[in-house]
N, C-alpha and C. Protein backbone atom coordinates (compact mmCIF):
# COMPACT_ATOMS: atom_id res chain seq x y z
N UNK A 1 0.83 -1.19 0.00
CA UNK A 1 0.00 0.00 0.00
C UNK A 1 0.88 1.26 0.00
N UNK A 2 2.02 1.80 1.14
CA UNK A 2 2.72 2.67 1.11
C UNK A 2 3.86 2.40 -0.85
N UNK A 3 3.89 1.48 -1.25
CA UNK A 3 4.38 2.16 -2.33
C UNK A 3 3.73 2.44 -3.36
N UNK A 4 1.85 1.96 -3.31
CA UNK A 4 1.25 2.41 -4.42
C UNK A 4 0.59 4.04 -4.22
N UNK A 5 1.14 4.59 -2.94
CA UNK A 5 0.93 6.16 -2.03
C UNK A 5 1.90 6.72 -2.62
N UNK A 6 3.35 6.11 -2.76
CA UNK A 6 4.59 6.41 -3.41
C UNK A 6 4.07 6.79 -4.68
N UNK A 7 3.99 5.59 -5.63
CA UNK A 7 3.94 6.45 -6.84
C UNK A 7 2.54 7.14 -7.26
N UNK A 8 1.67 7.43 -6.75
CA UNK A 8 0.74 8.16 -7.22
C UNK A 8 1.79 9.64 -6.32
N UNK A 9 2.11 9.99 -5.46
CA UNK A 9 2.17 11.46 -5.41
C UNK A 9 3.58 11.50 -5.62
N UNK A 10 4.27 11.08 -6.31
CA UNK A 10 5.25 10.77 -7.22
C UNK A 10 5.27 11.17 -8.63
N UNK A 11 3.82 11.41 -8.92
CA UNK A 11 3.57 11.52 -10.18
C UNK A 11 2.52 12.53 -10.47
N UNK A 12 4.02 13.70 -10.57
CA UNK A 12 3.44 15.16 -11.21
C UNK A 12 2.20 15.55 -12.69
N UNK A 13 1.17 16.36 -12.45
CA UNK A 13 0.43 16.70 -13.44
C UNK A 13 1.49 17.16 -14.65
N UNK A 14 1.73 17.00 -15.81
CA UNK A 14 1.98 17.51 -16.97
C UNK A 14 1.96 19.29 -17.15
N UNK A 15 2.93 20.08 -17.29
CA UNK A 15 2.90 20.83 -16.92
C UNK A 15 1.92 21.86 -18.40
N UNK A 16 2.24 20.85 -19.59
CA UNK A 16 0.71 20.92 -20.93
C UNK A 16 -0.54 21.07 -20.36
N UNK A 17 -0.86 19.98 -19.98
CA UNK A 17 -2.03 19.92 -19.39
C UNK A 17 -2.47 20.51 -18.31
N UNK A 18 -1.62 21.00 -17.46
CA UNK A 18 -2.36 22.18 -16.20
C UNK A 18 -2.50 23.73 -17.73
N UNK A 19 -1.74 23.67 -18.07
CA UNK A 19 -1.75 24.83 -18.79
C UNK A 19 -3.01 25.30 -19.72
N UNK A 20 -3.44 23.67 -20.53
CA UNK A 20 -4.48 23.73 -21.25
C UNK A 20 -5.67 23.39 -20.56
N UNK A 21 -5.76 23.41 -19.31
CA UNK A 21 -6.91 23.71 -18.69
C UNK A 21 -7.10 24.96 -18.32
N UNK A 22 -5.55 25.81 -17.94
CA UNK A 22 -6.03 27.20 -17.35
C UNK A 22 -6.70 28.24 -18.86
N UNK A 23 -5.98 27.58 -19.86
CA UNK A 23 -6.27 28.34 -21.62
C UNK A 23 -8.12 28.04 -21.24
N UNK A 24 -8.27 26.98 -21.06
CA UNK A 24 -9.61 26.33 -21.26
C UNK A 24 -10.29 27.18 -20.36
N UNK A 25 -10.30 27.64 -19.44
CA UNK A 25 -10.73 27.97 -18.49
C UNK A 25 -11.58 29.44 -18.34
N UNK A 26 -9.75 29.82 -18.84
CA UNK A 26 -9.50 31.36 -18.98
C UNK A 26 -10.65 32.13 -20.16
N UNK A 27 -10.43 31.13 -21.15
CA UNK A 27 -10.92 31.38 -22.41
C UNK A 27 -12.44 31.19 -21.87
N UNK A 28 -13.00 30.27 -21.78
CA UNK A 28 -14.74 30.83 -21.17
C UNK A 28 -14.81 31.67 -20.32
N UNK A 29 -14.21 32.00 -19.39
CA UNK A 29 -14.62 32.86 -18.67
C UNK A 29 -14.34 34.51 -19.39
N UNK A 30 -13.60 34.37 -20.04
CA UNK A 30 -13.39 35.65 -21.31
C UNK A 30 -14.75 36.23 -22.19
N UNK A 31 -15.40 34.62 -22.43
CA UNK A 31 -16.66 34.81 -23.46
C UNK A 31 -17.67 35.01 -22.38
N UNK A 32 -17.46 34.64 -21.27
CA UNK A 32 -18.81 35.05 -20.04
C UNK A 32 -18.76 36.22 -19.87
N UNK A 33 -17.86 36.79 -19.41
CA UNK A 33 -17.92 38.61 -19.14
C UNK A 33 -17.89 39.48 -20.72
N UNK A 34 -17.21 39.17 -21.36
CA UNK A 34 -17.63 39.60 -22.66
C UNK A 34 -18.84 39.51 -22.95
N UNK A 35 -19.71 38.85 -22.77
CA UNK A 35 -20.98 38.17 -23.45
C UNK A 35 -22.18 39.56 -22.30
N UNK A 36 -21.89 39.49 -21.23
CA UNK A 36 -22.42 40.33 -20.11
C UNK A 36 -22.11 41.86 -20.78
N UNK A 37 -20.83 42.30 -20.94
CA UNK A 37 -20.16 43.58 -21.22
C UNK A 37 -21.15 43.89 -22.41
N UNK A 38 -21.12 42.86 -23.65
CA UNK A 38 -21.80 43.29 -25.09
C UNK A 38 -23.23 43.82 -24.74
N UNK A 39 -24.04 42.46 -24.22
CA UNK A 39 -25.26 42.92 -23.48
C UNK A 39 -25.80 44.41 -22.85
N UNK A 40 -24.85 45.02 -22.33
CA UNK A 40 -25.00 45.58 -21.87
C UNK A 40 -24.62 47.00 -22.19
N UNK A 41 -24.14 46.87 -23.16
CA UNK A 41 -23.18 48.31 -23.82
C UNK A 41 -24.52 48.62 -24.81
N UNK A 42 -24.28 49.85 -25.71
CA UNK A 42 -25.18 50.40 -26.60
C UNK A 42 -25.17 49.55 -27.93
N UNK A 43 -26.14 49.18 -27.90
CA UNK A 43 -26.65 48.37 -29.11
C UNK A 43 -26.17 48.65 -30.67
N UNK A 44 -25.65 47.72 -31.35
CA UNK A 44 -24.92 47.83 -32.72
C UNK A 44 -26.03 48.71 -33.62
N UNK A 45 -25.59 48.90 -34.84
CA UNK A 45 -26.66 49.43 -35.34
C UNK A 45 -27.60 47.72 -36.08
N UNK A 46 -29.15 48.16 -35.86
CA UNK A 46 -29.77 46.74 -36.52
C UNK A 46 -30.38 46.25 -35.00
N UNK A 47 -29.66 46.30 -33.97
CA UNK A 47 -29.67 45.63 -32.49
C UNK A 47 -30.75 46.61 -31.57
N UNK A 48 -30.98 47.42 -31.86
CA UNK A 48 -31.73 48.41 -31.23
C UNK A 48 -32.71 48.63 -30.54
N UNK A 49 -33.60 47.45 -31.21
CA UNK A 49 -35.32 47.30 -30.82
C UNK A 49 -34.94 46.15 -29.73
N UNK A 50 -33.87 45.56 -29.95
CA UNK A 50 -33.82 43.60 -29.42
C UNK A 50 -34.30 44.09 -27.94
N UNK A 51 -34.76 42.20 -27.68
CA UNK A 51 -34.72 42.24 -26.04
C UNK A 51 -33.62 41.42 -25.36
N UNK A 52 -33.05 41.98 -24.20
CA UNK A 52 -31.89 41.99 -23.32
C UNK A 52 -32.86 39.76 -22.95
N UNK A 53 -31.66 39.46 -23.05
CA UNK A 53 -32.21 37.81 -22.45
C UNK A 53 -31.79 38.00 -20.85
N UNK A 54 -32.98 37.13 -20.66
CA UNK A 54 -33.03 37.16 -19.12
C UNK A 54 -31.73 36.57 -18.03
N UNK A 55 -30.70 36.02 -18.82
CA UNK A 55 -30.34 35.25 -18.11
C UNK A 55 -29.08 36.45 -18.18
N UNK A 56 -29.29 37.44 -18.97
CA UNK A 56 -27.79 39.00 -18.38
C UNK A 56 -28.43 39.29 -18.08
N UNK A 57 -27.37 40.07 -16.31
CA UNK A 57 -27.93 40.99 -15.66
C UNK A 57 -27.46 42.19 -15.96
N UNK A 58 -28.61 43.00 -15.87
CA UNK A 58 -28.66 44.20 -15.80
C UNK A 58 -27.77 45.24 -14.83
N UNK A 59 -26.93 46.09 -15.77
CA UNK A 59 -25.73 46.55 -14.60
C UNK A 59 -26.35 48.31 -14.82
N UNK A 60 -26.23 48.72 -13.79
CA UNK A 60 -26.63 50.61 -14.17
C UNK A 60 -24.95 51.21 -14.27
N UNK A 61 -25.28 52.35 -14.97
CA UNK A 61 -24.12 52.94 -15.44
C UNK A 61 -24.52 54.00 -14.80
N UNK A 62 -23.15 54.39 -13.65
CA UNK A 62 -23.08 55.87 -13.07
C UNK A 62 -22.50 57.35 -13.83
C-alpha cells in the first residue's frame, strides 16, 4: 500500500495539461464577461429594438 501512495504522489500533473486547462478555463470565462459587457453596452446598429435575455444581468451605469 505505502508504495502504491509512493507512486501516485510521485507523479506530477503535466505541466501541458495544467496549462491547457487554465487556456480552457480562462478562455470561457473571457466569453462570459464579454458576453455580459456586449449585453449591456449600446446596441450595434440593426440591435436596437432587441430584447436583453433574461439570463444577463442588468448593470446601471453611473
Amino acid at each position: 500500500m505505502f508504495t502504491l501512495m509512493q507512486e501516485v504522489a510521485g507523479t506530477p500533473i503535466p505541466y501541458s495539461l495544467f496549462l491547457s486547462i487554465v487556456g480552457i478555463v480562462g478562455f470561457a470565462a473571457a466569453i462570459g464577461i464579454g458576453s455580459v459587457a456586449w449585453y449591456n453596452s449600446k446596441r450595434p446598429a440593426g440591435w436596437e429594438g432587441k430584447e436583453r435575455p433574461d439570463i444577463v444581468p442588468k448593470i446601471d451605469k453611473d
